[in-house]
PDB file of N, CA and C in Angstrom:
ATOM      1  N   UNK A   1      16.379  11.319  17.747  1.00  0.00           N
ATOM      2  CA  UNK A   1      15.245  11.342  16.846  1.00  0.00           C
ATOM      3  C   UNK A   1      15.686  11.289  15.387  1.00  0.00           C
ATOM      4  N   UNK A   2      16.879  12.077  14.913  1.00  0.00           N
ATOM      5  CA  UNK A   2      17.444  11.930  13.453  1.00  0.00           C
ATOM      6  C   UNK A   2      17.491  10.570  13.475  1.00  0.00           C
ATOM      7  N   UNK A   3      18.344   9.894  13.831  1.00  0.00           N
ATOM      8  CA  UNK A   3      18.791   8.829  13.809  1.00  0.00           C
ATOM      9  C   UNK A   3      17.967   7.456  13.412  1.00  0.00           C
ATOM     10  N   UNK A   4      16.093   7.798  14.051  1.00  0.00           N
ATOM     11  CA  UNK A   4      15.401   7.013  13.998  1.00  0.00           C
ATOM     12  C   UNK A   4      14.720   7.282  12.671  1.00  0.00           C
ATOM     13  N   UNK A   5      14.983   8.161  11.635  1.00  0.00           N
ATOM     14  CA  UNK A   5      14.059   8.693  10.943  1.00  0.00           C
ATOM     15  C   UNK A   5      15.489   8.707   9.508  1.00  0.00           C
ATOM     16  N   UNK A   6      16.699   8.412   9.813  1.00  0.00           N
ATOM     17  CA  UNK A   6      17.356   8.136   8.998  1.00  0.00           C
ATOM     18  C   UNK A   6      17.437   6.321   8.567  1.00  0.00           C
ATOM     19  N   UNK A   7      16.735   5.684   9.614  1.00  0.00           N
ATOM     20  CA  UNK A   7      16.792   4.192   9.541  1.00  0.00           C
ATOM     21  C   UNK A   7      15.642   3.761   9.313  1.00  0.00           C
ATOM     22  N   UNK A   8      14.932   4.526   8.967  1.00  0.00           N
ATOM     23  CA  UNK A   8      13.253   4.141   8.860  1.00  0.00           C
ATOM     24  C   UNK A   8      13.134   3.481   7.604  1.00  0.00           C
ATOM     25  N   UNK A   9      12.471   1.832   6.995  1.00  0.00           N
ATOM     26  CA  UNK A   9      12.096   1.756   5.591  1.00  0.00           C
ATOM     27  C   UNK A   9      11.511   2.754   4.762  1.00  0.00           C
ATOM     28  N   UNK A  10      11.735   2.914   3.775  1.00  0.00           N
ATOM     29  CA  UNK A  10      11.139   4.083   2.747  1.00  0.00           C
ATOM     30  C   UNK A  10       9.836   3.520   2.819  1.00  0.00           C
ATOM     31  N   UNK A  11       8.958   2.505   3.212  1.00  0.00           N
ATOM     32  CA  UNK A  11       7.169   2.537   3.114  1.00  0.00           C
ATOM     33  C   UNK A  11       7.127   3.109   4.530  1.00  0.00           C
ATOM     34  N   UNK A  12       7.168   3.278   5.306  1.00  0.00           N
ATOM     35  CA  UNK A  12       6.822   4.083   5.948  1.00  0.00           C
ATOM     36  C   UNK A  12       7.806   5.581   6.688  1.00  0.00           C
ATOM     37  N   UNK A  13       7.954   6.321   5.352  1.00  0.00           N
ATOM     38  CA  UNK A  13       8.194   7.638   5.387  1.00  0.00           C
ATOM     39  C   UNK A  13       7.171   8.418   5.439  1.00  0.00           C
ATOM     40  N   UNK A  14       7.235   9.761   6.047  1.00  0.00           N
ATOM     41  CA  UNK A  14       5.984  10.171   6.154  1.00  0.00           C
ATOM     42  C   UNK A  14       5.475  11.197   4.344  1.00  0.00           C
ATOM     43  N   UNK A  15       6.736  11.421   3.593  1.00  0.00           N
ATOM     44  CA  UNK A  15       5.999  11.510   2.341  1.00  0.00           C
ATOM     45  C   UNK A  15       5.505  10.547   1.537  1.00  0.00           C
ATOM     46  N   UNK A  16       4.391  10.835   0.910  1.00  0.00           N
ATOM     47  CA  UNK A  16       3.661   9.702   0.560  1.00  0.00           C
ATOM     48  C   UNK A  16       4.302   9.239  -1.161  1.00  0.00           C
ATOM     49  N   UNK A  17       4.854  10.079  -2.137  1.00  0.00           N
ATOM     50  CA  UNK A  17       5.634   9.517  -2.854  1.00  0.00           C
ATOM     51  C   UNK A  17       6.831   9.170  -2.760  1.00  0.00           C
ATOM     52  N   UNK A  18       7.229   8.978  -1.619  1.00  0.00           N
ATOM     53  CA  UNK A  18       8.135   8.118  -1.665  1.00  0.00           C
ATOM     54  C   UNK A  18       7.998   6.698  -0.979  1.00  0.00           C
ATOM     55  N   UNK A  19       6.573   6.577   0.339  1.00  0.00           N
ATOM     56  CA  UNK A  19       6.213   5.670   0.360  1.00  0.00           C
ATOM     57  C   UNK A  19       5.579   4.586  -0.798  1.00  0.00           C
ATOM     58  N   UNK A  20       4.866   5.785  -1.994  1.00  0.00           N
ATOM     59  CA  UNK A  20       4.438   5.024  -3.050  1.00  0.00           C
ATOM     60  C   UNK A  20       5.169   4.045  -4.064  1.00  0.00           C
ATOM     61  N   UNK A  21       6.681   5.108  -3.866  1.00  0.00           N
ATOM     62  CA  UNK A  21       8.150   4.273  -4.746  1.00  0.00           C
ATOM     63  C   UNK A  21       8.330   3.368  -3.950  1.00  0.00           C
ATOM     64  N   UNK A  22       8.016   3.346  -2.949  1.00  0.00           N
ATOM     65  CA  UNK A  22       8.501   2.304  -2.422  1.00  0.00           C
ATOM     66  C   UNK A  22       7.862   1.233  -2.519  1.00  0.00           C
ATOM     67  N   UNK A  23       6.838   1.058  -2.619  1.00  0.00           N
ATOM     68  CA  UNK A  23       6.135  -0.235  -2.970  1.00  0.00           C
ATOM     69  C   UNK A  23       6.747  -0.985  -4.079  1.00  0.00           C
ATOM     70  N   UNK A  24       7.092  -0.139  -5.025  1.00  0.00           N
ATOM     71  CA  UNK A  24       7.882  -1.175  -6.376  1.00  0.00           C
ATOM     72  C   UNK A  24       9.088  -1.995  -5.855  1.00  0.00           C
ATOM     73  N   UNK A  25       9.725  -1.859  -4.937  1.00  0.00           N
ATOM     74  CA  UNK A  25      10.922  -2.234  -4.133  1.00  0.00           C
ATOM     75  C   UNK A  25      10.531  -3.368  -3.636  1.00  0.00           C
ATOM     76  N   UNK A  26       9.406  -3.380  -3.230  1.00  0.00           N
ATOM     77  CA  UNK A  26       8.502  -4.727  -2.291  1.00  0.00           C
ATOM     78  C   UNK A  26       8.038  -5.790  -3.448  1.00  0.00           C
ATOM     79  N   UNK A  27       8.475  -7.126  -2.691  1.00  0.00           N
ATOM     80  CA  UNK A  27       8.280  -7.947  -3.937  1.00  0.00           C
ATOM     81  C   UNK A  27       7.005  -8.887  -3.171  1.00  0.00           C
ATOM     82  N   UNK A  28       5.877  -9.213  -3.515  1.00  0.00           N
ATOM     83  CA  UNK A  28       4.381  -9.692  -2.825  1.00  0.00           C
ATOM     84  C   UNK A  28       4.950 -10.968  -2.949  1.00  0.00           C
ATOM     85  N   UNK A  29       6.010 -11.501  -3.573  1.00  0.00           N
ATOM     86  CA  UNK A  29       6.208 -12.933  -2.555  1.00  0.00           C
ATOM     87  C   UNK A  29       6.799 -13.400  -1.701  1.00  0.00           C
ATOM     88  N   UNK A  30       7.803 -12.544  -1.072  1.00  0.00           N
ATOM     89  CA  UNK A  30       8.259 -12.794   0.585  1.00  0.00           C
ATOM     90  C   UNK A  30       7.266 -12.056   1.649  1.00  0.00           C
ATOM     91  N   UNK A  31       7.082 -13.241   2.399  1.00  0.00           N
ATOM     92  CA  UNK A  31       6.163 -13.016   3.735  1.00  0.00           C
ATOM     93  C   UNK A  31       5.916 -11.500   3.863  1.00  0.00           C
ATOM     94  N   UNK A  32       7.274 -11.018   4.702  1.00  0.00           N
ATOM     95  CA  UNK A  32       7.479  -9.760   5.074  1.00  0.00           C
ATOM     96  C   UNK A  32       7.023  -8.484   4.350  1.00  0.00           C
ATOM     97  N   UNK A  33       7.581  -8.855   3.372  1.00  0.00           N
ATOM     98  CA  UNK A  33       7.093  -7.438   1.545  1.00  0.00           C
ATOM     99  C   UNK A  33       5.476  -8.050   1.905  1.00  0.00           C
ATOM    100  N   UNK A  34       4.751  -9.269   1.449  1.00  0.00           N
ATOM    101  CA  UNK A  34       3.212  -8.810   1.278  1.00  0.00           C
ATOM    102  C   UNK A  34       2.643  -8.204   2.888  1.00  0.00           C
ATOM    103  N   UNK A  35       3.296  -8.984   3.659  1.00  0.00           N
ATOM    104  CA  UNK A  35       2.554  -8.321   5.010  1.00  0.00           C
ATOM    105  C   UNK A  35       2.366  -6.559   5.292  1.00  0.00           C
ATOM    106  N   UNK A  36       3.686  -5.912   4.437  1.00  0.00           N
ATOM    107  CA  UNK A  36       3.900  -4.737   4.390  1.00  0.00           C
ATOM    108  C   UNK A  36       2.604  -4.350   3.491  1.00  0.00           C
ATOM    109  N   UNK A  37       2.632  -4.535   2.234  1.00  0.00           N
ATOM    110  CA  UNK A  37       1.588  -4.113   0.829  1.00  0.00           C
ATOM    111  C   UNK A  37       0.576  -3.828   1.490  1.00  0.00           C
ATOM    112  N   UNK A  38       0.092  -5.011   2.072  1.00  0.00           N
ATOM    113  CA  UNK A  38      -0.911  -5.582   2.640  1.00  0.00           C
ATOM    114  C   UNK A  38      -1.456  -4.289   3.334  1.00  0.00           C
ATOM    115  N   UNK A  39      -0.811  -3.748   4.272  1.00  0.00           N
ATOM    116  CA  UNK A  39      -0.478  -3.105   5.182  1.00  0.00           C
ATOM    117  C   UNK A  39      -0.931  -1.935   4.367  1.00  0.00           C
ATOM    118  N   UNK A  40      -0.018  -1.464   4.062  1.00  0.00           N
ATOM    119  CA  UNK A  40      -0.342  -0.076   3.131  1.00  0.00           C
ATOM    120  C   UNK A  40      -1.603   0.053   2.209  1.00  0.00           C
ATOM    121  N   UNK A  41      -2.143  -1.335   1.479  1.00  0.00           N
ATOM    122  CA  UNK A  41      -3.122  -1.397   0.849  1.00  0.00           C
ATOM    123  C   UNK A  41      -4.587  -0.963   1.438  1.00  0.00           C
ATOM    124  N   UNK A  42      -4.483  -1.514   2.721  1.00  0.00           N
ATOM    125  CA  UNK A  42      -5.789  -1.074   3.603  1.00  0.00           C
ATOM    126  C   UNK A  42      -5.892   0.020   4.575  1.00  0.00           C
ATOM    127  N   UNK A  43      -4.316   0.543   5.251  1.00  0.00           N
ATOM    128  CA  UNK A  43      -4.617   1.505   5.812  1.00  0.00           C
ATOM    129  C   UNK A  43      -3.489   2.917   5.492  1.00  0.00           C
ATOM    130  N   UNK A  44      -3.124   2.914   4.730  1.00  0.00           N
ATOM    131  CA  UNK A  44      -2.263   4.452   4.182  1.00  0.00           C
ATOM    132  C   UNK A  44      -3.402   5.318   4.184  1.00  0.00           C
ATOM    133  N   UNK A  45      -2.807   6.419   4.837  1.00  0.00           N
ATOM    134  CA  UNK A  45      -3.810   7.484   4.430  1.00  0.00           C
ATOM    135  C   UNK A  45      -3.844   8.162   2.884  1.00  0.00           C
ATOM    136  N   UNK A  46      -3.022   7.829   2.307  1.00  0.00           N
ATOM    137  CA  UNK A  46      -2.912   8.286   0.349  1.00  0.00           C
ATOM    138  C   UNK A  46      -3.648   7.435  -0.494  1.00  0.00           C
ATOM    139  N   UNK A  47      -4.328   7.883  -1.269  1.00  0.00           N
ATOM    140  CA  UNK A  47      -4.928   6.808  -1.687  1.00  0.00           C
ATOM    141  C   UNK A  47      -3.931   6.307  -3.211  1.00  0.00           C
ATOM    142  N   UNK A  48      -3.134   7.061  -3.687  1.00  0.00           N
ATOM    143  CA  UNK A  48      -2.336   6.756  -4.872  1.00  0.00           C
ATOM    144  C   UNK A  48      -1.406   5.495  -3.923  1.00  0.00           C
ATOM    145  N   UNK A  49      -1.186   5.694  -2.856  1.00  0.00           N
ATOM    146  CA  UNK A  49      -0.017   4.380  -2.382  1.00  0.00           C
ATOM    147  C   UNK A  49      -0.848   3.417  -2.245  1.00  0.00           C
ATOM    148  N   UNK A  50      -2.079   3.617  -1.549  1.00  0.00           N
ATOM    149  CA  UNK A  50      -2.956   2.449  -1.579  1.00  0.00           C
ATOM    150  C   UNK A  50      -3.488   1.513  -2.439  1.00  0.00           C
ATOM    151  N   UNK A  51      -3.586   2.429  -3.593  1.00  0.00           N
ATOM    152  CA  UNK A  51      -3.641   1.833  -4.769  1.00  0.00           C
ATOM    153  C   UNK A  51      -2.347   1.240  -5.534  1.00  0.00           C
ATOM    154  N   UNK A  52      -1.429   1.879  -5.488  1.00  0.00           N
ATOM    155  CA  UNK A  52      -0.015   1.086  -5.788  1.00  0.00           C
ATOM    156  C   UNK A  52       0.262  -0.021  -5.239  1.00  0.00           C
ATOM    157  N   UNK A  53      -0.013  -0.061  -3.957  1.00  0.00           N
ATOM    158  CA  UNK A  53      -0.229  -1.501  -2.788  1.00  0.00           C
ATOM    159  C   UNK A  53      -0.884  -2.176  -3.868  1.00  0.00           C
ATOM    160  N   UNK A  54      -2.137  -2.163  -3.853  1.00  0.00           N
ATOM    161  CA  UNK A  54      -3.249  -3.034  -4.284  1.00  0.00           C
ATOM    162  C   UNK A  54      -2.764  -3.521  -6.091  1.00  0.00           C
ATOM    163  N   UNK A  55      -1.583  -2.655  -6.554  1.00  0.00           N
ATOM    164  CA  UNK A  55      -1.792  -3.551  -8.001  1.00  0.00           C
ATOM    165  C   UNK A  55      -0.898  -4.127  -8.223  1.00  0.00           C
ATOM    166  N   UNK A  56       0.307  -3.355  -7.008  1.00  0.00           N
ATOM    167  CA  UNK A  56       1.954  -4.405  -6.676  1.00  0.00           C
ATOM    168  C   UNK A  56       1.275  -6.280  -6.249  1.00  0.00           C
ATOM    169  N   UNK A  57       0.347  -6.018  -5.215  1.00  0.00           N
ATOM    170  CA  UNK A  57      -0.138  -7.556  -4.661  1.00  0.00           C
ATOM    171  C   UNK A  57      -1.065  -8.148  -5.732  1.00  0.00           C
ATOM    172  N   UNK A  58      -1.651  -7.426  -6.875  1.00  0.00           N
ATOM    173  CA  UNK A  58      -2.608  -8.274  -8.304  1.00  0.00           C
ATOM    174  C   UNK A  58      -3.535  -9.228  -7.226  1.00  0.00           C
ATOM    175  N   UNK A  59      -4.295  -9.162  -5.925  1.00  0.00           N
ATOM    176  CA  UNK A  59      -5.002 -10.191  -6.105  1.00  0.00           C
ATOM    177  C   UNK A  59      -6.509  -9.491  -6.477  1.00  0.00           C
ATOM    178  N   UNK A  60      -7.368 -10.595  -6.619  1.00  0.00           N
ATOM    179  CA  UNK A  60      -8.253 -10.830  -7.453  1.00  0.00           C
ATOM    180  C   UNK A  60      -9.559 -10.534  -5.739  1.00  0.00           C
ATOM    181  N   UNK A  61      -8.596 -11.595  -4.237  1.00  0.00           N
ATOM    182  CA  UNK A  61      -9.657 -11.562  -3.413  1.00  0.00           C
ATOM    183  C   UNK A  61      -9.677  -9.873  -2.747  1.00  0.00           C
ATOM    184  N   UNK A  62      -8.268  -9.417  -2.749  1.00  0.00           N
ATOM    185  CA  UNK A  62      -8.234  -8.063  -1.742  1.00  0.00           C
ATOM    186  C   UNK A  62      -8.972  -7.450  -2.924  1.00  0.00           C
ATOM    187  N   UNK A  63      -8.925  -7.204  -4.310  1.00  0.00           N
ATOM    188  CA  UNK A  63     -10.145  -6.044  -5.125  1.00  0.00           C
ATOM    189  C   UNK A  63     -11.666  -6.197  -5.302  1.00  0.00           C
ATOM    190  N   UNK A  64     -12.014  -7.660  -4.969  1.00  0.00           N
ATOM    191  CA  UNK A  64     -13.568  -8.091  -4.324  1.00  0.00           C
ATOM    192  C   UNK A  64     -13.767  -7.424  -3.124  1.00  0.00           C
ATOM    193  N   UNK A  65     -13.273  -7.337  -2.365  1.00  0.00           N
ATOM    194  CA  UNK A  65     -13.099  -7.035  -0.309  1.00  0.00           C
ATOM    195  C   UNK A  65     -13.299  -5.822  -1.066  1.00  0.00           C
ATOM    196  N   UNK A  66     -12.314  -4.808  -1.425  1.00  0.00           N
ATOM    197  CA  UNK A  66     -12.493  -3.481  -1.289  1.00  0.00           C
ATOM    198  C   UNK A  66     -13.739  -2.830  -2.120  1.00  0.00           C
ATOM    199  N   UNK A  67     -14.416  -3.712  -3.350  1.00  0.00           N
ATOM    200  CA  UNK A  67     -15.204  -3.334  -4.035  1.00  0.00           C
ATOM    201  C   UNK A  67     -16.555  -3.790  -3.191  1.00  0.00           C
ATOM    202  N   UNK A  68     -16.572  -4.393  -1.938  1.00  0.00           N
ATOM    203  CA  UNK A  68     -17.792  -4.239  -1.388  1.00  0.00           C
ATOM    204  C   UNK A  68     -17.589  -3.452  -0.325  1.00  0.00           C
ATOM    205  N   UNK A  69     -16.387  -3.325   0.700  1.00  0.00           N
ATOM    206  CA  UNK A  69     -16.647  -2.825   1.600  1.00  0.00           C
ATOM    207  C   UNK A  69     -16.079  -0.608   1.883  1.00  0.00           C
ATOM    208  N   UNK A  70     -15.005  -0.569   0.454  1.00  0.00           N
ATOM    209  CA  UNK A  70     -13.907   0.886   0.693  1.00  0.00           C
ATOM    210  C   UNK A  70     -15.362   1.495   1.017  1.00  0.00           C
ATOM    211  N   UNK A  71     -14.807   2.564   1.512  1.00  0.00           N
ATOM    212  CA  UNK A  71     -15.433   4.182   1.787  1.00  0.00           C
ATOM    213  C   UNK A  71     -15.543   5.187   0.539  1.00  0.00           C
ATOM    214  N   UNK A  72     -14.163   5.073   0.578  1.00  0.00           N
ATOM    215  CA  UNK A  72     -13.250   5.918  -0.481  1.00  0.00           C
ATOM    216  C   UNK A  72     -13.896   5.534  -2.217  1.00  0.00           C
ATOM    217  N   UNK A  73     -14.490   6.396  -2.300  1.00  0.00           N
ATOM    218  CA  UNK A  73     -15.011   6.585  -3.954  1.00  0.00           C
ATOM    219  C   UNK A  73     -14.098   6.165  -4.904  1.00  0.00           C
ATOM    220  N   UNK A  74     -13.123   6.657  -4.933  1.00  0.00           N
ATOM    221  CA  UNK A  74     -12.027   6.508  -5.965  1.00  0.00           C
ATOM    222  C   UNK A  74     -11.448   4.964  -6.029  1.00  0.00           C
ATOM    223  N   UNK A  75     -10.834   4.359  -4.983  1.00  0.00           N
ATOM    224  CA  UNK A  75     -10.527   3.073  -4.736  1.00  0.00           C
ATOM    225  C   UNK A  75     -11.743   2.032  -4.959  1.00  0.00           C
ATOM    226  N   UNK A  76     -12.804   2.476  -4.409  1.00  0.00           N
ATOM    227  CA  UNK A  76     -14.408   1.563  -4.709  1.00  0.00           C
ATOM    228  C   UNK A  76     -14.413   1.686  -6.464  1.00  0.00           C
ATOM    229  N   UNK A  77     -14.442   2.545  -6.852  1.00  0.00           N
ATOM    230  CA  UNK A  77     -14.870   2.499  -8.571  1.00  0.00           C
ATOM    231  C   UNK A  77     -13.946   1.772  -8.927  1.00  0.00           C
ATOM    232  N   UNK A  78     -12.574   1.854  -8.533  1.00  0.00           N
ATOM    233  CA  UNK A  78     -11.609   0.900  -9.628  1.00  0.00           C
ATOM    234  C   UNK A  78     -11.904  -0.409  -9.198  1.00  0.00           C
ATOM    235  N   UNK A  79     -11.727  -0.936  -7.724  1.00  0.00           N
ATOM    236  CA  UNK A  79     -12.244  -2.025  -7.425  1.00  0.00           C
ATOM    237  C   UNK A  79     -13.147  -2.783  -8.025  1.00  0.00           C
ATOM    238  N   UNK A  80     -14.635  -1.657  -8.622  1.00  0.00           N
ATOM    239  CA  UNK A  80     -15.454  -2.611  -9.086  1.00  0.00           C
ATOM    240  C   UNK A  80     -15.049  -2.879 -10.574  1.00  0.00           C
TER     241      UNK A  80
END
Protein backbone atom coordinates (compact mmCIF):
# COMPACT_ATOMS: atom_id res chain seq x y z
CA UNK A 1 0.00 0.00 0.00
CA UNK A 2 3.08 2.58 0.76
CA UNK A 3 4.40 1.87 -2.30
CA UNK A 4 1.19 2.72 -4.25
CA UNK A 5 0.74 6.02 -2.55
CA UNK A 6 4.49 6.90 -2.93
CA UNK A 7 3.97 6.59 -6.90
CA UNK A 8 0.80 8.30 -7.08
CA UNK A 9 0.77 11.79 -9.42
CA UNK A 10 0.60 14.77 -7.07
CA UNK A 11 -3.22 15.62 -8.78
CA UNK A 12 -4.47 13.00 -7.31
CA UNK A 13 -3.15 13.08 -3.70
CA UNK A 14 -5.60 12.98 -1.27
CA UNK A 15 -4.51 16.60 0.16
CA UNK A 16 -6.13 19.02 -1.69
CA UNK A 17 -3.22 21.69 -1.72
CA UNK A 18 -1.13 19.82 -3.05
CA UNK A 19 -3.46 18.49 -5.62
CA UNK A 20 -4.11 22.29 -6.25
CA UNK A 21 -0.03 22.81 -6.81
CA UNK A 22 -0.30 20.51 -8.82
CA UNK A 23 -2.28 21.76 -11.44
CA UNK A 24 0.44 24.50 -12.23
CA UNK A 25 2.72 21.47 -13.22
CA UNK A 26 -0.02 20.46 -15.85
CA UNK A 27 0.40 22.14 -19.03
CA UNK A 28 -3.57 22.26 -20.96
CA UNK A 29 -1.77 21.49 -24.13
CA UNK A 30 -0.75 17.88 -23.99
CA UNK A 31 -3.68 15.50 -24.37
CA UNK A 32 -2.97 13.80 -21.10
CA UNK A 33 -2.39 17.25 -18.71
CA UNK A 34 -5.95 18.68 -20.22
CA UNK A 35 -7.71 15.31 -19.85
CA UNK A 36 -6.40 15.46 -16.20
CA UNK A 37 -7.57 19.54 -15.58
CA UNK A 38 -10.43 18.57 -17.19
CA UNK A 39 -10.88 15.99 -14.76
CA UNK A 40 -10.28 17.87 -11.68
CA UNK A 41 -12.19 20.89 -13.05
CA UNK A 42 -15.57 19.06 -12.90
CA UNK A 43 -15.22 16.57 -10.33
CA UNK A 44 -12.62 17.39 -7.26
CA UNK A 45 -14.31 17.58 -4.29
CA UNK A 46 -12.27 21.20 -3.36
CA UNK A 47 -13.52 23.76 -4.86
CA UNK A 48 -10.10 26.02 -4.74
CA UNK A 49 -8.52 22.98 -7.08
CA UNK A 50 -11.48 23.12 -9.14
CA UNK A 51 -11.16 26.37 -9.71
CA UNK A 52 -7.36 26.27 -10.29
CA UNK A 53 -8.34 23.50 -12.95
CA UNK A 54 -10.71 25.85 -14.57
CA UNK A 55 -8.19 28.97 -14.94
CA UNK A 56 -4.98 26.60 -15.68
CA UNK A 57 -7.43 25.33 -18.95
CA UNK A 58 -8.67 29.56 -19.68
CA UNK A 59 -11.52 28.19 -21.74
CA UNK A 60 -14.19 30.46 -22.47
CA UNK A 61 -16.70 27.03 -23.36
CA UNK A 62 -16.00 24.97 -19.85
CA UNK A 63 -16.90 28.74 -17.82
CA UNK A 64 -20.32 29.02 -20.02
CA UNK A 65 -21.11 25.04 -19.04
CA UNK A 66 -20.40 25.75 -15.45
CA UNK A 67 -22.17 29.18 -15.34
CA UNK A 68 -25.39 27.44 -16.41
CA UNK A 69 -25.25 24.23 -15.02
CA UNK A 70 -22.53 24.23 -11.19
CA UNK A 71 -24.46 23.61 -7.98
CA UNK A 72 -21.78 25.10 -6.11
CA UNK A 73 -22.45 28.93 -5.43
CA UNK A 74 -19.01 29.96 -5.34
CA UNK A 75 -17.79 28.38 -8.74
CA UNK A 76 -21.43 29.53 -10.40
CA UNK A 77 -20.76 33.34 -9.39
CA UNK A 78 -17.27 33.40 -10.83
CA UNK A 79 -18.40 31.52 -13.83
CA UNK A 80 -20.94 34.07 -14.50
Amino acid sequence: MIFKSLFRPKYQHTDPKIRQAAVKDLDPTLAEHKTQLHEMAFNDENLNVRLAALDRLDSFALWWKLAQTEKQERIHKRAQ
